[in-house]
C-alpha atoms as a PDB file:
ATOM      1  CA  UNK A   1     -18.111   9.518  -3.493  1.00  0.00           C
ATOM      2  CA  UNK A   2     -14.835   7.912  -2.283  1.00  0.00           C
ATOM      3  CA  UNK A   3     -15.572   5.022  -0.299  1.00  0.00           C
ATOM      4  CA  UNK A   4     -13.506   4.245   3.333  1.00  0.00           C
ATOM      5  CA  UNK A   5     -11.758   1.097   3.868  1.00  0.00           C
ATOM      6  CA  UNK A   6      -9.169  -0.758   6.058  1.00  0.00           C
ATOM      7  CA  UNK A   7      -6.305  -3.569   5.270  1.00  0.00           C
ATOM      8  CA  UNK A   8      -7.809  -6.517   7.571  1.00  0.00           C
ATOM      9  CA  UNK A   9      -4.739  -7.054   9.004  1.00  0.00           C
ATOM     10  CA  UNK A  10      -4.852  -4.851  11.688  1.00  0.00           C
ATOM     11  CA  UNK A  11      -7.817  -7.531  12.854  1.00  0.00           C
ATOM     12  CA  UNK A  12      -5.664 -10.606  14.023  1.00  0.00           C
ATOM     13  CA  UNK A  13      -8.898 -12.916  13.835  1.00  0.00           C
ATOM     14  CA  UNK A  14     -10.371 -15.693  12.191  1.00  0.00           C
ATOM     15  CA  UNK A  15     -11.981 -14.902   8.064  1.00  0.00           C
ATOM     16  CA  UNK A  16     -15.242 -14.557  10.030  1.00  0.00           C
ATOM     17  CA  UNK A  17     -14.348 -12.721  13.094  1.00  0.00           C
ATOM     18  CA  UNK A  18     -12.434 -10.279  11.057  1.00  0.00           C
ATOM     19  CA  UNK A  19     -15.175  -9.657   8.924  1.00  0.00           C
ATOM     20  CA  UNK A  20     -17.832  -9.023  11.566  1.00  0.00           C
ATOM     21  CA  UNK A  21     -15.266  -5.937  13.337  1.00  0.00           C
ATOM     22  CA  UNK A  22     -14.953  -4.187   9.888  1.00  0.00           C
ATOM     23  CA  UNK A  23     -18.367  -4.307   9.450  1.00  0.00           C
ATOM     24  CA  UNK A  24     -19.363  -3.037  13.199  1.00  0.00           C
ATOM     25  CA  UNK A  25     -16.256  -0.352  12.068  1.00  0.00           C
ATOM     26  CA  UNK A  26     -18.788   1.449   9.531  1.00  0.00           C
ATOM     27  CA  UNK A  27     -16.032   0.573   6.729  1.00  0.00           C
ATOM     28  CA  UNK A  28     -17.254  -0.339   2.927  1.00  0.00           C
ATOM     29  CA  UNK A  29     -14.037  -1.684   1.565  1.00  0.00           C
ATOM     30  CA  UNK A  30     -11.214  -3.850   2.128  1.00  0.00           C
ATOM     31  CA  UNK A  31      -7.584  -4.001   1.244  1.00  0.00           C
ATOM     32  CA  UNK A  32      -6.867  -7.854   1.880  1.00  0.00           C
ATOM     33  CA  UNK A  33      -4.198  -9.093   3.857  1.00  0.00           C
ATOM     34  CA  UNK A  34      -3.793 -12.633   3.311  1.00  0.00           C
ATOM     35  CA  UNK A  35      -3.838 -12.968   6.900  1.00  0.00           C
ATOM     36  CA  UNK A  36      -6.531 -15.110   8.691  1.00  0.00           C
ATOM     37  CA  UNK A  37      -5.956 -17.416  11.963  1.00  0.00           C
ATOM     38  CA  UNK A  38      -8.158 -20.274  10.901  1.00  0.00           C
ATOM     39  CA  UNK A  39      -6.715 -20.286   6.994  1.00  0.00           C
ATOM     40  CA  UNK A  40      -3.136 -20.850   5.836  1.00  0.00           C
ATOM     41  CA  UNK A  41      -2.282 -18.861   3.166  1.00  0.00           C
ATOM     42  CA  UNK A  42       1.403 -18.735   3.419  1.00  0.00           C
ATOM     43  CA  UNK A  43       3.723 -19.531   0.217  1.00  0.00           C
ATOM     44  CA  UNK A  44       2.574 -22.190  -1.601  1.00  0.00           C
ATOM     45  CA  UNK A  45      -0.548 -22.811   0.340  1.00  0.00           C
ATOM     46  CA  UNK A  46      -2.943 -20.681  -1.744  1.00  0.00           C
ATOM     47  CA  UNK A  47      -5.625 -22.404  -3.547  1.00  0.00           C
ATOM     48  CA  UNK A  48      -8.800 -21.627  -5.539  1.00  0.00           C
ATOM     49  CA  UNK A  49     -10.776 -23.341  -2.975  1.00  0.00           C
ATOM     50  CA  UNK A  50      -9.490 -20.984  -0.025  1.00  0.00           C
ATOM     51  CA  UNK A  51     -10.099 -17.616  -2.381  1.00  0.00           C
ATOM     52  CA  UNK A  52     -13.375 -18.796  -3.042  1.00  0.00           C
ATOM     53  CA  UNK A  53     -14.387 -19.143   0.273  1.00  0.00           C
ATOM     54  CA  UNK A  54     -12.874 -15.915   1.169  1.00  0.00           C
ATOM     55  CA  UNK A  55     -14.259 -13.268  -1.856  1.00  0.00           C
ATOM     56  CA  UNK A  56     -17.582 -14.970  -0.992  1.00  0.00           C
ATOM     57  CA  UNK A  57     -17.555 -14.383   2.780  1.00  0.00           C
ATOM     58  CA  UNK A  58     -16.510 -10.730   2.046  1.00  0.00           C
ATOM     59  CA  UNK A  59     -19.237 -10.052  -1.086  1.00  0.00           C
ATOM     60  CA  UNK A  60     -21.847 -11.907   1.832  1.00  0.00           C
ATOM     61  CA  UNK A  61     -20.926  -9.349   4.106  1.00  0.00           C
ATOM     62  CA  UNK A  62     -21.229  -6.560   1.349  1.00  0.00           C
ATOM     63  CA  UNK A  63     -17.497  -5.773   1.801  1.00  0.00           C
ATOM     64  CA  UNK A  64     -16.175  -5.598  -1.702  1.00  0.00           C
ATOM     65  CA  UNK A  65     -11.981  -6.629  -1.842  1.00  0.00           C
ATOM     66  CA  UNK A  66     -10.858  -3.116  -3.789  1.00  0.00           C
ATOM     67  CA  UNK A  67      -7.025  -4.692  -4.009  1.00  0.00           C
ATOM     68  CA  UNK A  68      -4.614  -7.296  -2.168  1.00  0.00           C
ATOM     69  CA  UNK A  69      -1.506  -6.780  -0.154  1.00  0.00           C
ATOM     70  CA  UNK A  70       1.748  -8.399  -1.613  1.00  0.00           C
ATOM     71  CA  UNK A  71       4.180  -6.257   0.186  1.00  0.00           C
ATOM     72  CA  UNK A  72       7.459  -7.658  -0.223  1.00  0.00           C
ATOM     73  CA  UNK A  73      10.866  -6.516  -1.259  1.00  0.00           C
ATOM     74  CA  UNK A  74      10.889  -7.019  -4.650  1.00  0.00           C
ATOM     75  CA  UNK A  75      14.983  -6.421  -4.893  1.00  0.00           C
ATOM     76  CA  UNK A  76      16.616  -7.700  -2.197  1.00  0.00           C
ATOM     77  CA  UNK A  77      19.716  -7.917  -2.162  1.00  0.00           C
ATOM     78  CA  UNK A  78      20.327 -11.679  -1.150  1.00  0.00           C
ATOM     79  CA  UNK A  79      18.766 -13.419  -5.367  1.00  0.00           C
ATOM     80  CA  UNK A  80      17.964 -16.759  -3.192  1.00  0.00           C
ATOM     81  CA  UNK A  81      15.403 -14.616  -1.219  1.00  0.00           C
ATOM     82  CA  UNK A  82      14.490 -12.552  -3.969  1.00  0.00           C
ATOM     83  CA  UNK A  83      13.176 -15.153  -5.841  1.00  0.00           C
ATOM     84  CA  UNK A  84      11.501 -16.883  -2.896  1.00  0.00           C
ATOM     85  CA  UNK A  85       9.820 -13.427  -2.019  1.00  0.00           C
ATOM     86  CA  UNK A  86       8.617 -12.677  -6.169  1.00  0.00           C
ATOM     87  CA  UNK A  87       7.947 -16.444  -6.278  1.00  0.00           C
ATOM     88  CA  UNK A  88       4.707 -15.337  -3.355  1.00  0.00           C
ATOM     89  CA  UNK A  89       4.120 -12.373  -5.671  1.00  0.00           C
ATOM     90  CA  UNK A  90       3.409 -14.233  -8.465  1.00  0.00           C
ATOM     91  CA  UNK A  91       1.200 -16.557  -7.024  1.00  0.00           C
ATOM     92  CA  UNK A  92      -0.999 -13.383  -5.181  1.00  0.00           C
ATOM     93  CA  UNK A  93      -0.957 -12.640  -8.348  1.00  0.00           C
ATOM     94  CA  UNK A  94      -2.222 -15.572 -10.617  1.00  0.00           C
ATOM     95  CA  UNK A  95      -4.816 -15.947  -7.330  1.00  0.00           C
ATOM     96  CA  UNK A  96      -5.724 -12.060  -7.314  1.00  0.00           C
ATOM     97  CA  UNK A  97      -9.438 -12.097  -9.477  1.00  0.00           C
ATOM     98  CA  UNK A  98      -9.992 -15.383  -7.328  1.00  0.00           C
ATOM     99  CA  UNK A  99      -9.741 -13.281  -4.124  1.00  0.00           C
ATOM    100  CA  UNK A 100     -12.058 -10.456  -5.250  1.00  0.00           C
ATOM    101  CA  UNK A 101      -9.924  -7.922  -6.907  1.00  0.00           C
ATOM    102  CA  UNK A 102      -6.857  -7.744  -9.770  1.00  0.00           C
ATOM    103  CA  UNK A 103      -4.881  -5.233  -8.161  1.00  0.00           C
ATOM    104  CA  UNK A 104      -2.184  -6.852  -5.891  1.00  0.00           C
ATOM    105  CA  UNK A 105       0.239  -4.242  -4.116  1.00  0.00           C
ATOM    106  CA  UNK A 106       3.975  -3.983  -3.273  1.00  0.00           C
ATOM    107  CA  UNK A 107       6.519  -1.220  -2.077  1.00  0.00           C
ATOM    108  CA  UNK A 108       9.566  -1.635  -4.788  1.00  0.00           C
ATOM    109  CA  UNK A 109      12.061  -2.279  -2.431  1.00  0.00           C
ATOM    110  CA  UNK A 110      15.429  -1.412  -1.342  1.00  0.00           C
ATOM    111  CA  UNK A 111      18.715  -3.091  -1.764  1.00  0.00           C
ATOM    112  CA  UNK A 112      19.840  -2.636   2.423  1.00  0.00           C
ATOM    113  CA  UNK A 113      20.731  -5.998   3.300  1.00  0.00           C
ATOM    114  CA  UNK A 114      19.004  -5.597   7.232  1.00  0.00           C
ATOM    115  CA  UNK A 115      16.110  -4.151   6.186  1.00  0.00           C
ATOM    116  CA  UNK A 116      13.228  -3.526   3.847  1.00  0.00           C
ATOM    117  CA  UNK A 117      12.315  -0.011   4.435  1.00  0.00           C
ATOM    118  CA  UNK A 118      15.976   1.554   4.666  1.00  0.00           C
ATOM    119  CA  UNK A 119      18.041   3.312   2.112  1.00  0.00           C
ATOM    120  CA  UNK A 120      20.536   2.466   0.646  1.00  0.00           C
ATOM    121  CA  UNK A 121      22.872   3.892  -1.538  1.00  0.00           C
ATOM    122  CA  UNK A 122      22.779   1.420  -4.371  1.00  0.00           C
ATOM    123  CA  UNK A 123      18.684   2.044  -4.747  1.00  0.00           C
ATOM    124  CA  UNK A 124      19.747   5.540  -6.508  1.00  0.00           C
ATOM    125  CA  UNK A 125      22.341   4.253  -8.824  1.00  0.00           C
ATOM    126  CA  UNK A 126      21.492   3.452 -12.559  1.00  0.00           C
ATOM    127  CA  UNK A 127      22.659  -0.040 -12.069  1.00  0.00           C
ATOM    128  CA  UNK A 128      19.895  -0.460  -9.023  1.00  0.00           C
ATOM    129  CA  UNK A 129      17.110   1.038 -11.176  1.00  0.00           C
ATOM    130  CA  UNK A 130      18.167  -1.606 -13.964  1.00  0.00           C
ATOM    131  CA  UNK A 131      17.483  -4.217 -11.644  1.00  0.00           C
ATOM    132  CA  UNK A 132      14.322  -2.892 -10.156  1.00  0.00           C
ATOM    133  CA  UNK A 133      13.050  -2.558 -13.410  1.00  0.00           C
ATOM    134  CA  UNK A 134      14.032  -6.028 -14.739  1.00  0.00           C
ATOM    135  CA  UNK A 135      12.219  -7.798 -11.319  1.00  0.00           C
ATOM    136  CA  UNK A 136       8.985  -5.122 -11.920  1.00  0.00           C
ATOM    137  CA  UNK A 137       8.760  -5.461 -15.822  1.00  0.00           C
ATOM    138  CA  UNK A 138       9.115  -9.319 -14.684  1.00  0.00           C
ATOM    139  CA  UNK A 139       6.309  -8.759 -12.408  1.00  0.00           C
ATOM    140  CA  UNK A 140       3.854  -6.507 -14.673  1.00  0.00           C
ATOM    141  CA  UNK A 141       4.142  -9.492 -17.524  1.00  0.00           C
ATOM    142  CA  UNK A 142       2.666 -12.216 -14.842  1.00  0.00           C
ATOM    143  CA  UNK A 143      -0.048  -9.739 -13.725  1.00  0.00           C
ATOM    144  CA  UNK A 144      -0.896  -9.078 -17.462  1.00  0.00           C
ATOM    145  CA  UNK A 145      -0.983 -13.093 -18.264  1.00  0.00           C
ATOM    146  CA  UNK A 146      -3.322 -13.733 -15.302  1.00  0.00           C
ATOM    147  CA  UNK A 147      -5.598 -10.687 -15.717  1.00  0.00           C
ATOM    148  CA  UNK A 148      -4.150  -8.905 -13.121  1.00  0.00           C
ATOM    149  CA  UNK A 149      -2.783  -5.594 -12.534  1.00  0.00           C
ATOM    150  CA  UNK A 150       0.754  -4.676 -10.575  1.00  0.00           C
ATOM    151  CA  UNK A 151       0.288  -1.686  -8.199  1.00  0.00           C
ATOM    152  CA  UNK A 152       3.591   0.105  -7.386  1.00  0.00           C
ATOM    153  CA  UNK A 153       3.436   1.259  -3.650  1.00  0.00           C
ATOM    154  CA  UNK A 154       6.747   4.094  -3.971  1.00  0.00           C
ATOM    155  CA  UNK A 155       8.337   5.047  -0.731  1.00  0.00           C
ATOM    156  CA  UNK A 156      11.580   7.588  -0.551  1.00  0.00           C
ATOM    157  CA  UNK A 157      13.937   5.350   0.898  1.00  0.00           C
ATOM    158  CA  UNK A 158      12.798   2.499  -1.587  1.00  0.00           C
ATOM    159  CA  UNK A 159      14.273   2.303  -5.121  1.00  0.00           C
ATOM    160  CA  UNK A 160      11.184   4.123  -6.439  1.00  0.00           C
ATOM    161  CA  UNK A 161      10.505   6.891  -4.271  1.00  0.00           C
ATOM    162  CA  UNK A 162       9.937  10.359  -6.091  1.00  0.00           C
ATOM    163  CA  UNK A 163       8.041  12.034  -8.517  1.00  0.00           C
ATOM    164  CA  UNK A 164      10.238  11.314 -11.029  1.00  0.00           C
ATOM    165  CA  UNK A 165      11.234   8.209 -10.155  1.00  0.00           C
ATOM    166  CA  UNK A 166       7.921   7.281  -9.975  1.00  0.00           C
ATOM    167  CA  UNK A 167       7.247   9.104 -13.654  1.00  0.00           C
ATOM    168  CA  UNK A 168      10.319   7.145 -15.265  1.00  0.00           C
ATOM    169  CA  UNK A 169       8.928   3.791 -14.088  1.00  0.00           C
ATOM    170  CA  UNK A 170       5.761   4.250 -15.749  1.00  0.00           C
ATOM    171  CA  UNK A 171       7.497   5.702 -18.977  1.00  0.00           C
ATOM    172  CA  UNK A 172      10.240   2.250 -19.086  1.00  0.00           C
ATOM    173  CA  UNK A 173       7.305   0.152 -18.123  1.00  0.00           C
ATOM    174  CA  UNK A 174       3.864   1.458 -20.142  1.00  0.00           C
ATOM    175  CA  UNK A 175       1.702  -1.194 -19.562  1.00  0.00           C
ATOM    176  CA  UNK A 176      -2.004  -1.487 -18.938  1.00  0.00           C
ATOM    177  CA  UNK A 177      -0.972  -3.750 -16.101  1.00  0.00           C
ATOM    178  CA  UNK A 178       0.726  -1.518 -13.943  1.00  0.00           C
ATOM    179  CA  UNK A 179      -0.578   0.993 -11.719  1.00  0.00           C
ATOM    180  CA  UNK A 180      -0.033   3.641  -8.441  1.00  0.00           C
ATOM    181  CA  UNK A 181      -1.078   2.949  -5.092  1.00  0.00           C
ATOM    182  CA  UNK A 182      -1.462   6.779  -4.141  1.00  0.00           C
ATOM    183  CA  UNK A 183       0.280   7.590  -0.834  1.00  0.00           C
ATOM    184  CA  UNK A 184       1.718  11.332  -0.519  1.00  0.00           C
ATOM    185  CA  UNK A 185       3.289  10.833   2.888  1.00  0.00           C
ATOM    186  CA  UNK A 186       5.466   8.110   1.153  1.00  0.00           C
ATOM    187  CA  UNK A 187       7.082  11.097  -0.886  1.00  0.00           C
ATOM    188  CA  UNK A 188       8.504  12.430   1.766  1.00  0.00           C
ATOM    189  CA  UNK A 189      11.654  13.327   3.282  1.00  0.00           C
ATOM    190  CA  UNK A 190      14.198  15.864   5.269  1.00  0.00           C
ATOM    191  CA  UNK A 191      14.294  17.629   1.800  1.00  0.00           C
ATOM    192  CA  UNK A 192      10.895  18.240   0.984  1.00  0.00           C
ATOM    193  CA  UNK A 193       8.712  17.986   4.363  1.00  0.00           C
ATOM    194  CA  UNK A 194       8.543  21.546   5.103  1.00  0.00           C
ATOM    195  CA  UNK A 195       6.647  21.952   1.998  1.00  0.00           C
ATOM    196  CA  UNK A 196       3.592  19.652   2.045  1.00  0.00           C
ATOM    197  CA  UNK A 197       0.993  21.240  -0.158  1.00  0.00           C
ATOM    198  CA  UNK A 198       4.287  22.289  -3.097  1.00  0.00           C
ATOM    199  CA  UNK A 199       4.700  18.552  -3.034  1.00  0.00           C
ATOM    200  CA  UNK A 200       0.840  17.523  -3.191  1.00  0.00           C
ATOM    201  CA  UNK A 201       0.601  19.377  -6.338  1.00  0.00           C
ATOM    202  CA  UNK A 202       3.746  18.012  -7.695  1.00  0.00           C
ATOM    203  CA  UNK A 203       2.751  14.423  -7.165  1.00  0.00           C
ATOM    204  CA  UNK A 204      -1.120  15.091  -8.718  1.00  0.00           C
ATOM    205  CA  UNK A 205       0.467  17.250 -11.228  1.00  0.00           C
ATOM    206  CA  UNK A 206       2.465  14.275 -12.218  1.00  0.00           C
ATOM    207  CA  UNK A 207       0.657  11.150 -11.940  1.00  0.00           C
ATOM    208  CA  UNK A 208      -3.357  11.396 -11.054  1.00  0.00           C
ATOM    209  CA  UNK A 209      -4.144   9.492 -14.351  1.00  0.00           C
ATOM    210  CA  UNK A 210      -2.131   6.442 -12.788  1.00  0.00           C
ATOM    211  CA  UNK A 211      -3.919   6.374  -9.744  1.00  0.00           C
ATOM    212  CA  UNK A 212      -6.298   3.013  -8.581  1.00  0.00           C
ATOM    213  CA  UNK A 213      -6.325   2.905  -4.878  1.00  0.00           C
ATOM    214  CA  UNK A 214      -5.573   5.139  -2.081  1.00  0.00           C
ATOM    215  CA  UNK A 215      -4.265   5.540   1.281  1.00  0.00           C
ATOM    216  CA  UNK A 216      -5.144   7.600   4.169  1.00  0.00           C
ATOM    217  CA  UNK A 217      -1.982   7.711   6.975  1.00  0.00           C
ATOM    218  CA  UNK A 218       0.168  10.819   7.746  1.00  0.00           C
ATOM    219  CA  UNK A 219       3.587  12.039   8.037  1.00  0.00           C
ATOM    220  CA  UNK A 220       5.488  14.549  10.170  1.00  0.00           C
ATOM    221  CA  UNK A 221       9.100  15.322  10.564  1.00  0.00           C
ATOM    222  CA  UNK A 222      10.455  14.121  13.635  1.00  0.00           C
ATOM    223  CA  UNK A 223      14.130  13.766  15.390  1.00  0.00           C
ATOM    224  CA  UNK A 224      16.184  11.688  12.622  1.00  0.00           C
ATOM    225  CA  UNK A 225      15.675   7.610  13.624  1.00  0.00           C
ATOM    226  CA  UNK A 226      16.732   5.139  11.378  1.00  0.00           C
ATOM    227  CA  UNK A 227      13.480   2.588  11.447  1.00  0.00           C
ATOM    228  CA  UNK A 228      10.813   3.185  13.705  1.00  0.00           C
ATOM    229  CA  UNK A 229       7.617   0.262  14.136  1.00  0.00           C
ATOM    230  CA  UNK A 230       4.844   0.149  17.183  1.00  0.00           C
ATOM    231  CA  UNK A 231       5.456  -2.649  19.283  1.00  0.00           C
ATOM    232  CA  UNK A 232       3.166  -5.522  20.175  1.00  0.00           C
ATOM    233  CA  UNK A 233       0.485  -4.911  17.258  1.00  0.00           C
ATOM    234  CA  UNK A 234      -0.102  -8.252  15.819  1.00  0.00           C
ATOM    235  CA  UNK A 235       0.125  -7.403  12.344  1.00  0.00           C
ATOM    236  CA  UNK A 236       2.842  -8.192   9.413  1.00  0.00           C
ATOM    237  CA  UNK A 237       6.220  -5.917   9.571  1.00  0.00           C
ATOM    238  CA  UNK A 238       4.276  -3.346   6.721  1.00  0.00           C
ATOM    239  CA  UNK A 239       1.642  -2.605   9.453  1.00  0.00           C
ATOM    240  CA  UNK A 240       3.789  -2.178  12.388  1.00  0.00           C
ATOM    241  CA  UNK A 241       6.427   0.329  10.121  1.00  0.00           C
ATOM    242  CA  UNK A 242       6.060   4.380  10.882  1.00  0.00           C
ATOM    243  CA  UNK A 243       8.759   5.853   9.114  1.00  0.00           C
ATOM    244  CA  UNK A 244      12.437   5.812   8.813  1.00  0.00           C
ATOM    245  CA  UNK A 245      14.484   9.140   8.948  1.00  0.00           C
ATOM    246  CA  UNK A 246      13.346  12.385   9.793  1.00  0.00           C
ATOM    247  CA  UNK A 247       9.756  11.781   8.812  1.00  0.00           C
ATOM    248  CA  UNK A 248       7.481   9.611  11.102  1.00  0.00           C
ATOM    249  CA  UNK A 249       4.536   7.816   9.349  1.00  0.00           C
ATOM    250  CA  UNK A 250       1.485   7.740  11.661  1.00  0.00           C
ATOM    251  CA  UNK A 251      -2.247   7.587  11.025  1.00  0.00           C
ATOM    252  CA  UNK A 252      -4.355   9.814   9.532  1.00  0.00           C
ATOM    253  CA  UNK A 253      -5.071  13.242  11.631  1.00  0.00           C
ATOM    254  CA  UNK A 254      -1.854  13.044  13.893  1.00  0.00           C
ATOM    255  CA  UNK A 255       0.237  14.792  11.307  1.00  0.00           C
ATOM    256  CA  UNK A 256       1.160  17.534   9.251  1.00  0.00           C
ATOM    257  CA  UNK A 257      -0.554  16.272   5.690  1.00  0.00           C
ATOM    258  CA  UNK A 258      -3.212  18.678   4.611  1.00  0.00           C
ATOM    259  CA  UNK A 259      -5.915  16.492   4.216  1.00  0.00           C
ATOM    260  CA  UNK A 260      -7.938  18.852   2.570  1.00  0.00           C
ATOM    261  CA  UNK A 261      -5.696  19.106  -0.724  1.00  0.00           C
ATOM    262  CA  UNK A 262      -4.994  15.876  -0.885  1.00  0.00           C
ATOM    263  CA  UNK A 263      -8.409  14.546  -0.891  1.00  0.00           C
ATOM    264  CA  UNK A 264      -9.292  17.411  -3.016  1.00  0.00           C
ATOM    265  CA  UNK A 265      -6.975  16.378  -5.473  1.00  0.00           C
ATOM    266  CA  UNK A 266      -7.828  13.087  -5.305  1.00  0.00           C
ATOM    267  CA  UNK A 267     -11.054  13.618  -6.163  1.00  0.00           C
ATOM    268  CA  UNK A 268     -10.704  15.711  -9.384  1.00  0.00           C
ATOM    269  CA  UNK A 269      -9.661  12.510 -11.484  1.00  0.00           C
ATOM    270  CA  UNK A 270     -10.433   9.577  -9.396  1.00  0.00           C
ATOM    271  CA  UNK A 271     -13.759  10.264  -7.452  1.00  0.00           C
ATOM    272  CA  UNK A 272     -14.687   7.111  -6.619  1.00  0.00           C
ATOM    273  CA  UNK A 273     -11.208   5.914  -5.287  1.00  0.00           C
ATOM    274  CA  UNK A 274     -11.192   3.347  -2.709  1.00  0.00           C
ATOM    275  CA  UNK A 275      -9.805   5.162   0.449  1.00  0.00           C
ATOM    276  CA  UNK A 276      -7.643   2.466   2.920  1.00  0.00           C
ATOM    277  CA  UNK A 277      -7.028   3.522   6.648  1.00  0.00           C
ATOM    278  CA  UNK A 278      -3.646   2.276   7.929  1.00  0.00           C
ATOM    279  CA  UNK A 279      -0.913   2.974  10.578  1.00  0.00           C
ATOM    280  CA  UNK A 280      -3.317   2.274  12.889  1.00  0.00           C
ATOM    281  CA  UNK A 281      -1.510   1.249  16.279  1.00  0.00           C
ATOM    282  CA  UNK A 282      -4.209  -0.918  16.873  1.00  0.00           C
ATOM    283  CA  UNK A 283      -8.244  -1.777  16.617  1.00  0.00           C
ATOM    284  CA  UNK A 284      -8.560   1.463  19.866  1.00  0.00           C
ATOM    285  CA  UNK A 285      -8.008   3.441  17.343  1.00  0.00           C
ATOM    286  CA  UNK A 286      -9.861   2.879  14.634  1.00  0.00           C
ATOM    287  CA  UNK A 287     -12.485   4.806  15.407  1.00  0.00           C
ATOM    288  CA  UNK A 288     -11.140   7.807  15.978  1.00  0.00           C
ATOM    289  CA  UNK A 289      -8.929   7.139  12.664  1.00  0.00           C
ATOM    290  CA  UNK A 290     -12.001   6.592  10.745  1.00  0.00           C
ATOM    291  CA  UNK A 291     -14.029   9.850  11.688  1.00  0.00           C
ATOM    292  CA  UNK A 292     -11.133  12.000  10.988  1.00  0.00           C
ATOM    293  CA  UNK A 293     -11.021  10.663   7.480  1.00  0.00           C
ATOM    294  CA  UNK A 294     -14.728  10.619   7.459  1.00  0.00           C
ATOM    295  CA  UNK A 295     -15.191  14.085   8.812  1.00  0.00           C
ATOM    296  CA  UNK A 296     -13.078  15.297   5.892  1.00  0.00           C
ATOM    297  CA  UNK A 297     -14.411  13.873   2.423  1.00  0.00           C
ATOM    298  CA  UNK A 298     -17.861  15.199   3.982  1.00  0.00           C
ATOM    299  CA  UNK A 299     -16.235  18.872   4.436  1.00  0.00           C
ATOM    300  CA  UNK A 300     -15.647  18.442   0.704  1.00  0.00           C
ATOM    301  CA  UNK A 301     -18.572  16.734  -0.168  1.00  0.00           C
ATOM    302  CA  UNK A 302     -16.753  13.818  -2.001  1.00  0.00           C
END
């Protein structure tokens, strides 16, 4: 059966606190923010000591850590922040089987100087995959040295955002260390959102052996925006983001996905796939987020 989780993020508390509400939730899995009030775990500020105290609270709680959030963009444009932002990476990463889990998870990033979920035009170039690829093969040999494993996180406006982007990244780069955080809705765009379940099949057809994790949001076409976030959720910029373009990102079961393919699909090759809720717009609904997802794997019986 797959099992439900959430990112903790969208529960601004203290390690404690945080871990009672996703409990009282109903959820059996966590995708871990490094994001507690009462413990610093900002950029250099990580230690063995703090992840020890935190994979214990959540294995006390019976709340296994399935993988940890590292979301960062991995190519921006500006090398002195580049290399600050891997630098954090890296240490998630050399930290990652001290939290709870080896699977640590970033988008791949875009080279738009104002933002890190816009397009831009140098992200479909040759010369921009080059680069990606140096920063993730860069990446994948850290995880591999520490025992961990890189999850790519694709998203269309990033510099890995299609099927066959995504396919050509794991052909330049075939390594035991790197893996697919499966999202569909981040697949999508004006070009292929009128045909949902073509695209499903594409993206299983392609890539269900690379799969590790899983997320449960939505997507919808919508009037074209450039960036779109909910305001005052306390959460990181990757929680607050819904979509850029003319497809809005919101949770699961107020969109267009077809749930029931995709978790069909899912299932066939990874039937025990952790399952994360997110684009949440805050702890009201959770609930409601939860059931829907719920109500779903049960009408498959997986």
């Amino acid at each position: 059966m797959i099992p439900v989780g959430v990112f903790n993020g969208y529960f601004p508390y203290t390690l404690e606190e945080t871990i009672a509400k996703i409990k009282a939730a109903g959820f059996s899995t966590v995708q871990l923010d490094l994001s507690f009030k009462d413990i610093d775990l900002s950029a250099g500020n990580i230690t063995a000591d703090k992840c020890k105290r935190i994979r214990n609270a959540f294995r006390d709680a019976n709340l296994p850590v399935c993988c940890i959030s590292a979301y960062t963009n991995i190519v921006h444009p500006d090398l002195g922040e580049r290399k600050k932002r891997i630098g954090y990476l890296k240490e998630i990463l050399r930290h990652a089987r001290e939290l709870g889990s080896p699977y640590v998870v970033s988008e791949t990033g875009t080279f738009n100087m104002k933002s890190d979920w816009v397009h831009d035009p140098k992200n479909k170039t040759r010369a921009g995959y080059e680069d990606a690829l140096t920063v993730i093969t860069e990446i994948v040999k850290e995880a591999s040295d520490c025992g961990a494993v890189f999850l790519v996180e694709n998203y269309v406006n990033n510099v890995i955002g299609s099927v066959a982007e995504v396919q050509r990244l794991f052909s330049d780069v075939n390594h035991s260390s790197l893996g697919l955080l499966m999202d569909p809705t981040n697949y999508f765009d004006n070009a292929n959102i009128d045909d949902i379940d073509g695209e499903i099949n594409r993206i299983f057809n392609a890539l269900a052996d690379r799969i590790r994790i899983a997320h449960a949001k939505d997507c919808k076409r919508t009037s074209k925006v450039e960036e779109k976030h909910v305001k005052n959720l306390d959460a990181s910029e990757a929680h607050t983001f819904r979509g850029a373009g003319d497809v809005e990102l919101p949770a699961p079961g107020l969109g267009s996905l077809n749930y029931d393919l995709y978790l069909r699909r899912l299932s066939e090759k990874s039937p025990n796939v952790p399952l994360i809720v997110e684009h949440v717009d805050g702890e009201s609904d959770i609930p409601r987020a939860k059931r829907f997802v719920d109500d779903k794997l049960k009408l498959l019986g997986v």
